[in-house]
Protein backbone atom coordinates (compact mmCIF):
# COMPACT_ATOMS: atom_id res chain seq x y z
CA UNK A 1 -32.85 -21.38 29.19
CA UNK A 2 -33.23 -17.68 30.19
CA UNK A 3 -30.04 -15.99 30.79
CA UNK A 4 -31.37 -13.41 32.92
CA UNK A 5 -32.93 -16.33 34.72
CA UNK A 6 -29.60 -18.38 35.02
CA UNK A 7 -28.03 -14.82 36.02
CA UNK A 8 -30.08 -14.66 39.09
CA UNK A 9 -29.82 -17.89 39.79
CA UNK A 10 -26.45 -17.74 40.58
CA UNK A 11 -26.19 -14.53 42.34
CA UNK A 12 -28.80 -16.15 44.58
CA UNK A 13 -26.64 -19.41 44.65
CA UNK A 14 -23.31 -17.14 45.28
CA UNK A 15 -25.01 -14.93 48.07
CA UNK A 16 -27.22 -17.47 49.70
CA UNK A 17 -30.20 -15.18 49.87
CA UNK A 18 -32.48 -13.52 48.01
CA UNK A 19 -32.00 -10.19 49.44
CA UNK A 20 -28.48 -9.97 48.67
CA UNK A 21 -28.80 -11.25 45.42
CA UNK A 22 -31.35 -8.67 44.91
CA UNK A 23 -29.29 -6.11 46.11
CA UNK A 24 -25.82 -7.00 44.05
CA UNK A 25 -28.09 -7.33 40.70
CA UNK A 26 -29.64 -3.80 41.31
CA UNK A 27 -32.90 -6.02 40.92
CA UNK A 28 -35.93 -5.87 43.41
CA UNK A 29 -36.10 -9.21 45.59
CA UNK A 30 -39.22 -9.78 43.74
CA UNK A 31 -37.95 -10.06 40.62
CA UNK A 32 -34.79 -12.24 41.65
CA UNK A 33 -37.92 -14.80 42.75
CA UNK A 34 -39.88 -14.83 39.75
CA UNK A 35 -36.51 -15.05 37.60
CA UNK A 36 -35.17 -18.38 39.86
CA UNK A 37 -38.84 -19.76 40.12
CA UNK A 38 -39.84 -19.46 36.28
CA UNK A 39 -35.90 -20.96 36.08
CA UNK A 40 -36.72 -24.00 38.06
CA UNK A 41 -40.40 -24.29 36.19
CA UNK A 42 -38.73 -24.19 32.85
CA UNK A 43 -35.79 -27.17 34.44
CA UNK A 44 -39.13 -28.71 36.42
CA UNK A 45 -36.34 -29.38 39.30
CA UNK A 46 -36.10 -27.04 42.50
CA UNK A 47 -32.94 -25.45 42.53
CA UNK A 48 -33.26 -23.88 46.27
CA UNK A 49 -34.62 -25.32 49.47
CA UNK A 50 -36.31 -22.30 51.39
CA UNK A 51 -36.16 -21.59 54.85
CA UNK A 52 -36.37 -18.97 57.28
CA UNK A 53 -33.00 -17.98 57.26
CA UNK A 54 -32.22 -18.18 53.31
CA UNK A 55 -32.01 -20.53 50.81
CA UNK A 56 -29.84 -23.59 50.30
CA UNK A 57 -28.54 -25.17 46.80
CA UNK A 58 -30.60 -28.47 46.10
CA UNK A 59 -28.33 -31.35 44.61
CA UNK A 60 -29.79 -29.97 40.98
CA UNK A 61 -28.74 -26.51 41.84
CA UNK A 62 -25.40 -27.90 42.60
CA UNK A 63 -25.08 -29.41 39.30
CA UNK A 64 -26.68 -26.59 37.74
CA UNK A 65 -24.43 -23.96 39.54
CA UNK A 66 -21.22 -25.25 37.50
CA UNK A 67 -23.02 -25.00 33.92
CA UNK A 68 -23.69 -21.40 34.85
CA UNK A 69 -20.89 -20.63 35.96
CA UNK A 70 -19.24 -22.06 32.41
CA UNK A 71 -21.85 -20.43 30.97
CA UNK A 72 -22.07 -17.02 31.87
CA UNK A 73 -18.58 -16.48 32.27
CA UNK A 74 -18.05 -17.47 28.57
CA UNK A 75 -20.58 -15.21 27.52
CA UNK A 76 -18.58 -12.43 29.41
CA UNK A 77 -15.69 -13.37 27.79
CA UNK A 78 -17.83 -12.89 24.13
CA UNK A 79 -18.76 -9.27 25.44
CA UNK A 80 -14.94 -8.51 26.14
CA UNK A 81 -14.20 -9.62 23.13
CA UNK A 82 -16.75 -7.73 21.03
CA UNK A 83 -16.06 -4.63 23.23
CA UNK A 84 -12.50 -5.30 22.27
CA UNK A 85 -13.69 -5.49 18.32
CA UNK A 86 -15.83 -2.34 18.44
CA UNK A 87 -13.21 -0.32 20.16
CA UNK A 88 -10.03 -1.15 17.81
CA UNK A 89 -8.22 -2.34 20.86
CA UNK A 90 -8.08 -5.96 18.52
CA UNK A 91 -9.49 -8.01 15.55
CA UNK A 92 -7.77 -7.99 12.05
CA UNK A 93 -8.13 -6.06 9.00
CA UNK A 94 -7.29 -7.42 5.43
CA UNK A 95 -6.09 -5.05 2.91
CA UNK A 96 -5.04 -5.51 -1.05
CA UNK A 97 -3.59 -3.48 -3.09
CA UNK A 98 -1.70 -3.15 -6.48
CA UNK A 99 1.74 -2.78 -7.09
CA UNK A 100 2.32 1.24 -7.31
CA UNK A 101 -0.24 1.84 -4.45
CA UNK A 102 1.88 -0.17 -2.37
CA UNK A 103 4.75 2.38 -3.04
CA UNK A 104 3.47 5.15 -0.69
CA UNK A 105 -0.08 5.64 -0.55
CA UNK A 106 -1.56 2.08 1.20
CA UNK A 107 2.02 1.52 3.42
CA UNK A 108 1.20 5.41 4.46
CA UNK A 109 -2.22 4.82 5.74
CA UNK A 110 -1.36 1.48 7.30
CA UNK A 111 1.31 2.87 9.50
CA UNK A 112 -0.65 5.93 10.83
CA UNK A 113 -3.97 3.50 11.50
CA UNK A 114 -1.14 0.83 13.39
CA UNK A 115 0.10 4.11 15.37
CA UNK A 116 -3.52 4.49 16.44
CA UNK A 117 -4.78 1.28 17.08
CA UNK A 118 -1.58 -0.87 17.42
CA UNK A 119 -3.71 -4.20 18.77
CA UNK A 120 -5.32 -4.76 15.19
CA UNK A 121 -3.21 -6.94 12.78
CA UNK A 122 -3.10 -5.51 9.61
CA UNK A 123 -2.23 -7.71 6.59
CA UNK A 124 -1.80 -6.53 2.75
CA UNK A 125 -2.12 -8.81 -0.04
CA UNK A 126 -0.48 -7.64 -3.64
CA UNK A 127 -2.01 -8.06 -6.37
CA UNK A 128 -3.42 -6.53 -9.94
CA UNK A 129 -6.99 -5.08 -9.63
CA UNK A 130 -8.58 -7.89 -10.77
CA UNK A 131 -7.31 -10.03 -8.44
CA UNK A 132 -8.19 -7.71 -5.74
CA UNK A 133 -11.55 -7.51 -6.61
CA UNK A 134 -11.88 -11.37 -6.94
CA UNK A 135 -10.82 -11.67 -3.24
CA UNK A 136 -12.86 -9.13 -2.14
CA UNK A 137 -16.00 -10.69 -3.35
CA UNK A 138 -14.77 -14.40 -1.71
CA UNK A 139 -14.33 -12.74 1.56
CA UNK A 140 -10.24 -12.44 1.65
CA UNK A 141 -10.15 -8.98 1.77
CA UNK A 142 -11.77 -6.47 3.87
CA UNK A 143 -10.75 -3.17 2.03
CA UNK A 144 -9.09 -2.88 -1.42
CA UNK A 145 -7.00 -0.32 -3.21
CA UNK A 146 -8.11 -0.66 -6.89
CA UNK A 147 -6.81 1.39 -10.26
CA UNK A 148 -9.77 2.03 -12.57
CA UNK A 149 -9.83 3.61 -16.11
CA UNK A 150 -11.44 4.27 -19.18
CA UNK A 151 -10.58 1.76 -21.84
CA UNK A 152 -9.92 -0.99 -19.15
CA UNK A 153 -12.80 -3.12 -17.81
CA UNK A 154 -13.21 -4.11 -14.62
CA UNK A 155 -16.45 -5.05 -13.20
CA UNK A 156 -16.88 -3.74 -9.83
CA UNK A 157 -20.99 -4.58 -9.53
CA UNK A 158 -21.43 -5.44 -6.19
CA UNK A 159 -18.32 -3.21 -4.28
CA UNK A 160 -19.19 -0.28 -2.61
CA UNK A 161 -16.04 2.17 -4.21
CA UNK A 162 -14.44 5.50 -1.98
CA UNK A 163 -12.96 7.78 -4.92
CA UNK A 164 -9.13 8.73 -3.36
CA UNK A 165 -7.58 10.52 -6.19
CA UNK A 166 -6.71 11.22 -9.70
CA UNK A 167 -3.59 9.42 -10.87
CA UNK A 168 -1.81 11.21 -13.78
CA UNK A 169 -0.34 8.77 -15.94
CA UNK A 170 3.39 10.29 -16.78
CA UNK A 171 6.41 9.54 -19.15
CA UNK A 172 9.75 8.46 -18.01
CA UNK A 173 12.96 8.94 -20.49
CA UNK A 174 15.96 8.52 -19.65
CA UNK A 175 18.08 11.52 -18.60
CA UNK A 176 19.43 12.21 -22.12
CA UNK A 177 16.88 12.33 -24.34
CA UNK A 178 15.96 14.98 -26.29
CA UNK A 179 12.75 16.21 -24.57
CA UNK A 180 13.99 15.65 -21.52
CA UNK A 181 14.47 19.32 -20.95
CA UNK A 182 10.68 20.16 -21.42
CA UNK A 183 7.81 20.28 -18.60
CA UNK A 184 5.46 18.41 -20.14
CA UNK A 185 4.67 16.75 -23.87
CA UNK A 186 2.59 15.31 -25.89
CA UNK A 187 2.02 11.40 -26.74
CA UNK A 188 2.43 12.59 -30.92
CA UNK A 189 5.92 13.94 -30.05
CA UNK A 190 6.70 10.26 -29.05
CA UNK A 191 5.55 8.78 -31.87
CA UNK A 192 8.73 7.06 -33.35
CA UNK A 193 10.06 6.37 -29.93
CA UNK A 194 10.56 2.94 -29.01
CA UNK A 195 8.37 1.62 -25.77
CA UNK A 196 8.65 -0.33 -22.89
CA UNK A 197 5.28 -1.73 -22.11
CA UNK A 198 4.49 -4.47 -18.70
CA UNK A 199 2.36 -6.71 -21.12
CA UNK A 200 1.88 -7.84 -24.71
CA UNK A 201 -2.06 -7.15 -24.11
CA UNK A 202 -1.42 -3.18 -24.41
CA UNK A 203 -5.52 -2.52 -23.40
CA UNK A 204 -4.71 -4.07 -19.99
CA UNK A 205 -1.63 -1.70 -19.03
CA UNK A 206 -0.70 2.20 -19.21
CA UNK A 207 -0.33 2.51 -22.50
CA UNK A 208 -4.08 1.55 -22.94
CA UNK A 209 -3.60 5.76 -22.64
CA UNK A 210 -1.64 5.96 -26.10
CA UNK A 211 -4.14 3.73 -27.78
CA UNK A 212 -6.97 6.05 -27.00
CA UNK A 213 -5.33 9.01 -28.06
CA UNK A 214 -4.72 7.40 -31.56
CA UNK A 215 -0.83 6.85 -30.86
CA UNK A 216 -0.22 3.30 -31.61
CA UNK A 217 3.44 2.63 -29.93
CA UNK A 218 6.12 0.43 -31.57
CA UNK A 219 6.64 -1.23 -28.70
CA UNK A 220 10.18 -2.78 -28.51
CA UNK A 221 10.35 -4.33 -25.04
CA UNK A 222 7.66 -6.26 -22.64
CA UNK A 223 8.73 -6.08 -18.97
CA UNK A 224 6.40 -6.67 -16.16
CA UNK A 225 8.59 -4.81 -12.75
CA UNK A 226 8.90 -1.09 -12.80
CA UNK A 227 12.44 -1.54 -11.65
CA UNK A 228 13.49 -3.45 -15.43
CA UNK A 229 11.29 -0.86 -16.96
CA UNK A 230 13.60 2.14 -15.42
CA UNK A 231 16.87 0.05 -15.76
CA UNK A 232 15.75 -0.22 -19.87
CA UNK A 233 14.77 3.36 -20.43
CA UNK A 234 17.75 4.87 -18.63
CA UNK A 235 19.87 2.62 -20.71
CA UNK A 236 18.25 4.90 -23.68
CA UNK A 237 16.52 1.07 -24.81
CA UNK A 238 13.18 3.10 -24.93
CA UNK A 239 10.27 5.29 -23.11
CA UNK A 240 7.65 3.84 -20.66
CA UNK A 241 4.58 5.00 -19.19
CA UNK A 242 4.99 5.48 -15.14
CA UNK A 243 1.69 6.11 -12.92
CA UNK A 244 2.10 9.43 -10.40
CA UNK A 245 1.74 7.39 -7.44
CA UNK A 246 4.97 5.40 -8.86
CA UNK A 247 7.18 8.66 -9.59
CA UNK A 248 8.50 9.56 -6.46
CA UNK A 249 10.57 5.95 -6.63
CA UNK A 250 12.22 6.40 -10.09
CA UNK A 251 15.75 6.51 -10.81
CA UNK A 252 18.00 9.39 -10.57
CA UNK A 253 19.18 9.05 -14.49
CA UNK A 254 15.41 8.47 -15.59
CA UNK A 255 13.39 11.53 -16.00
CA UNK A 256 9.35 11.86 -15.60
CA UNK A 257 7.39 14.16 -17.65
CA UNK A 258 3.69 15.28 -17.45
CA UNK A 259 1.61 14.70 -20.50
CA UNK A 260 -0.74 17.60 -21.93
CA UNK A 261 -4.21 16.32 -22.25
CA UNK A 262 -2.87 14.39 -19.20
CA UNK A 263 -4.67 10.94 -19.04
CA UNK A 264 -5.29 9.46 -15.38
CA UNK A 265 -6.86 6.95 -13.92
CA UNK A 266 -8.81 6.67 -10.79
CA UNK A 267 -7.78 4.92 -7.42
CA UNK A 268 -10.27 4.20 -5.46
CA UNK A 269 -11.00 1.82 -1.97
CA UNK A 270 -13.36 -0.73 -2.40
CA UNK A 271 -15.61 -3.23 -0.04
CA UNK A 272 -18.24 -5.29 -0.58
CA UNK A 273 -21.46 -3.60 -0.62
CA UNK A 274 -24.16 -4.68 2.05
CA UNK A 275 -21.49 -6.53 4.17
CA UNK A 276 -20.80 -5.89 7.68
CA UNK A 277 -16.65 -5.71 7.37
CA UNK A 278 -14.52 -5.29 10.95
CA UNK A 279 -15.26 -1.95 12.59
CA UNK A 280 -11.62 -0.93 11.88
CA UNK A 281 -12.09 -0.42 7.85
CA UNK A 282 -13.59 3.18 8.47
CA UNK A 283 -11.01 4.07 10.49
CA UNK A 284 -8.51 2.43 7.92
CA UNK A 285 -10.73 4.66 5.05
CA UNK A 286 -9.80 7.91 6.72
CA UNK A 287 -6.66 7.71 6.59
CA UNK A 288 -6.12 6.16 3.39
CA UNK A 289 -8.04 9.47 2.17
CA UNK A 290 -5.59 11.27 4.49
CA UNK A 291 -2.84 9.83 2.41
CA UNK A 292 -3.91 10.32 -0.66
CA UNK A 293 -4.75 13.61 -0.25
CA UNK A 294 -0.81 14.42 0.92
CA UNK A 295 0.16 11.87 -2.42
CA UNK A 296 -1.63 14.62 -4.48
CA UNK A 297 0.21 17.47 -3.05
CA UNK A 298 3.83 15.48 -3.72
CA UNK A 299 2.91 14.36 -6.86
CA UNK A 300 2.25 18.70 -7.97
CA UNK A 301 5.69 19.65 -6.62
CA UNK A 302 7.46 16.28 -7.99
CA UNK A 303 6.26 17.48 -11.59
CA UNK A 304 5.92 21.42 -10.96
């Protein structure tokens, strides 16, 4: 059934004439006729009877004058809706992220895009890279906040990836030590320190930095949270590896430390490549560049 067809059907059916119908639909009367008569040929009913003073609904046009209303007013209702969608004045958008970018950078750019378009829900789900990239490829995720770096391997075939920074990988000590006087160091000098690392599979966490450099840590202490990590090494239990975009949240009796030959690794956002995601992850894009670009600039003072 034609829509255009059905349209003018019941314009004609509302107005009870041709002419009027014509004129609300911005059609001429001519079309309005072929549109109802190739209507009632494709139905093989008559819809109208015809007379000299207008038209009249048949008993099928009555019947068929509720389906189009149904009809056409739920397709309306889909065009609101999409308009609604394209606009950012609704729909959702799914975000993941890992642990440390959920310290400033992701919470940043999700509060300036809700300031802007305050009808999308916005959800985040945590999560270590891996997982995040799992999701994204099952269709749980719209955007994702990933931490990628040499030595580590995570395949990311298939994602479409937005470089947003450079994180420096830093040293925390604990307010006492020796070195903490110094601006930055090197891993060597911390070669008979004790570490705190987040997992007994060393490749898979920040010290994967020391192991490429040749250091090979005695590490004394496994602790997955950042917060147990701080609470050991200002205790003077050890020294831990901290990423930038987790600095700005350490303790007061901890110190961090750039390293020379500073190793980083790279955050970027990532969707699925050759998928149509919600209009609002470009929007949400710009201004998770936006924020990393002002977590860059903190991150050089914090450690100037």
């Amino acid at each position: 059934m034609d829509i255009a067809g059905l349209t003018a059907f019941r314009e004609v059916a509302v107005h009870g004439s041709i002419t009027a119908a014509a004129k609300s639909l911005r059609y001429t009367q001519s079309a309005v006729s072929r549109q109802v008569a190739a209507l009632e040929e494709s139905l093989a009913v008559p819809l109208f009877d015809r007379g000299s003073r207008g038209v009249r609904l048949t008993d099928e046009g009555r019947l068929l004058l509720d389906h189009a209303h149904a009809v056409l007013d739920r397709l309306e209702t889909a065009r609101r809706d999409l308009a609604t969608l394209r606009e950012l004045d609704g729909g959702r958008l799914r975000i993941g992220a890992f642990a440390t970018a959920e310290a400033v950078l992701v919470p940043r750019a999700m509060a300036a895009f809700r300031a802007a378009h305050p009808h999308v829900e916005l959800s985040l789900s945590d999560g270590v890279t891996a997982a995040q990239v799992a999701r994204l490829r099952a269709g749980e995720l719209d955007v994702a906040v990933l931490n990628l770096h040499s030595g580590r391997s995570t395949d990311v075939a298939g994602l479409a990836l937005r470089h947003l920074l450079d994180d420096p990988i830093l040293v925390a000590l604990p307010r006492a030590h020796r070195l903490a006087g110094r601006r930055t160091l090197r891993l060597t000098e911390l070669a008979e320190e004790d570490w705190i690392a987040g997992s007994t599979a060393l490749e898979d966490t920040l010290i994967a930095a020391c192991l490429r450099s040749g250091l090979v840590p005695h590490v004394r202490y496994v602790v997955p949270e950042w917060t147990a990590k701080q609470g050991l090494v200002a205790a003077g239990l050890g020294v831990t590896l901290v990423p930038g975009l987790g600095a700005g949240v350490a303790r007061p009796d901890v110190v961090v430390k750039r390293l020379r030959a500073e190793p980083t690794r790279g955050i970027y956002a990532a969707t699925v490549e050759r998928v149509s995601g919600p209009p609002a992850v470009p929007a949400f894009l710009a201004h998770l560049t936006e924020s990393a670009a002002a977590c860059r600039r903190e991150l050089a003072a914090m450690t100037r």
